[in-house]
Protein backbone atom coordinates (compact mmCIF):
# COMPACT_ATOMS: atom_id res chain seq x y z
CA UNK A 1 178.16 67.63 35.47
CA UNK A 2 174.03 67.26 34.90
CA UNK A 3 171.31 66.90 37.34
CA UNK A 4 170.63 63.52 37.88
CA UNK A 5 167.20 64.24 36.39
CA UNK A 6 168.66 65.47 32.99
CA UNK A 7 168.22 63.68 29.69
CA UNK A 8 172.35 63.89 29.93
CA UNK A 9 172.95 62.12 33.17
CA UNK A 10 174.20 58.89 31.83
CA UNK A 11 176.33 60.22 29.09
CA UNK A 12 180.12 59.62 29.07
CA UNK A 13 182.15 63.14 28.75
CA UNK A 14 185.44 63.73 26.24
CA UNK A 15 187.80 65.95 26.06
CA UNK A 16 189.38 66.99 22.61
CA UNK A 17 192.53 68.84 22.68
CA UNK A 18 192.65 71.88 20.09
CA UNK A 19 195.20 72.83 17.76
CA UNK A 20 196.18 75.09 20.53
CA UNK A 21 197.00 73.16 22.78
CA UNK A 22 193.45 74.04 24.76
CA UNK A 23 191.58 70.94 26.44
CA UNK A 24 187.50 71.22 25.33
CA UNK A 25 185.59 68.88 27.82
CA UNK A 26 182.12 67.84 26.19
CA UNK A 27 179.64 65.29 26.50
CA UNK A 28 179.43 62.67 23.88
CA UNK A 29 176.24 62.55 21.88
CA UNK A 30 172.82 61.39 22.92
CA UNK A 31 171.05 58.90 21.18
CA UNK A 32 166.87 58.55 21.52
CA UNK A 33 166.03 55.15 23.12
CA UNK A 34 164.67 52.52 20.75
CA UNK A 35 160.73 53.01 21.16
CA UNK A 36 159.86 49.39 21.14
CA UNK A 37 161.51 49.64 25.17
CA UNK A 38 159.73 52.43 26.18
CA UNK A 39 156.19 51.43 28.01
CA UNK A 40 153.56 54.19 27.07
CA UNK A 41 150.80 54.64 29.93
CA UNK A 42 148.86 57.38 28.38
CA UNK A 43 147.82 59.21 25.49
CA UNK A 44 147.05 62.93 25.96
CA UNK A 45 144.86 64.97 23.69
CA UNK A 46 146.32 68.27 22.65
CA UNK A 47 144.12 71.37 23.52
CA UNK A 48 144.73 75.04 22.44
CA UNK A 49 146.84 76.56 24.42
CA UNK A 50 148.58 73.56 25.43
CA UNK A 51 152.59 73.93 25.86
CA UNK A 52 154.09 70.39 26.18
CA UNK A 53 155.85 70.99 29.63
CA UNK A 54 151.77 72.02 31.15
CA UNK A 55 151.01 68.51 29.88
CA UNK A 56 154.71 67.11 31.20
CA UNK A 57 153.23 68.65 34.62
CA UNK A 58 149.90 67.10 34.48
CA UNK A 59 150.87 63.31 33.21
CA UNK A 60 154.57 63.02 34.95
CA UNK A 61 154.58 65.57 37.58
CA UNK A 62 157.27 67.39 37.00
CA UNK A 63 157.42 69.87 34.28
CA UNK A 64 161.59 69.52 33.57
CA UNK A 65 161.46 66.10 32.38
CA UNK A 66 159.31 67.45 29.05
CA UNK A 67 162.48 65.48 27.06
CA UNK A 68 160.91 62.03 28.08
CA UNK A 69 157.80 62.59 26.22
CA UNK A 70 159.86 64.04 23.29
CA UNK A 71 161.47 60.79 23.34
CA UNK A 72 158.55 58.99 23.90
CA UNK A 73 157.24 60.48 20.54
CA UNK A 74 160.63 60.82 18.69
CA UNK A 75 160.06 64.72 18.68
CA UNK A 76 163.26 66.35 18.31
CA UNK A 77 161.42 69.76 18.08
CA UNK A 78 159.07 69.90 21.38
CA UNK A 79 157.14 72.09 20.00
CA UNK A 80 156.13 70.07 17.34
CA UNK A 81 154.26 67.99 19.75
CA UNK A 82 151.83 70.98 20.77
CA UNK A 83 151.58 72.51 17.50
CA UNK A 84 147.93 71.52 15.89
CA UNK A 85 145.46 71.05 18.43
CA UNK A 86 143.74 67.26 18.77
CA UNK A 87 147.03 65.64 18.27
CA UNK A 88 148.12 62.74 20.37
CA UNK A 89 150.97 62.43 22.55
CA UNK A 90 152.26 59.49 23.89
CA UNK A 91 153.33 59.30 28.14
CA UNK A 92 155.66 56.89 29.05
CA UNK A 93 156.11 55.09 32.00
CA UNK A 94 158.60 56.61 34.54
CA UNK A 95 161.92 55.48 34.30
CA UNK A 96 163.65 53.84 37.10
């Protein structure tokens, strides 16, 4: 259903029958990994006009994965992370 790449990947899908008799396929809910398992490897400065998936690019390579340093930082708004300039943001380690 996701891109192996996706923060969804791993997640088990449902399907809930309505009242009407429709079947709704969805994907059951996400939870943020416990941050005491997640290995940090850098800390990035925030600069004006930094945009979190420009740093994603720089740090991790690939500007998609932007959700693993919202994780990383329990974020659930990204843009919170780039909001006030000289704020740090945490880079995990790639997961395998």
């Amino acid at each position: 259903m996701f891109d192996y790449t996706s923060r969804y990947a791993s997640l088990e899908t449902a399907t809930l029958t309505t009242a009407d008799g429709r079947m709704v396929t969805y994907v059951r809910r996400r939870f943020l990994p416990p941050l005491d398992t997640q290995q940090i490897v850098a800390e990035v400065t925030v600069s004006d006009p930094d945009r979190l998936d420009l740093i994603t690019a720089r740090t991790v390579g690939a500007p998609e994965q932007f959700w693993r340093i919202g994780d990383a930082n329990v974020a659930l708004n990204p843009f919170d992370l780039t909001a006030t300039p000289g704020d740090r943001v945490r880079i995990p380690a790639p997961s395998i």
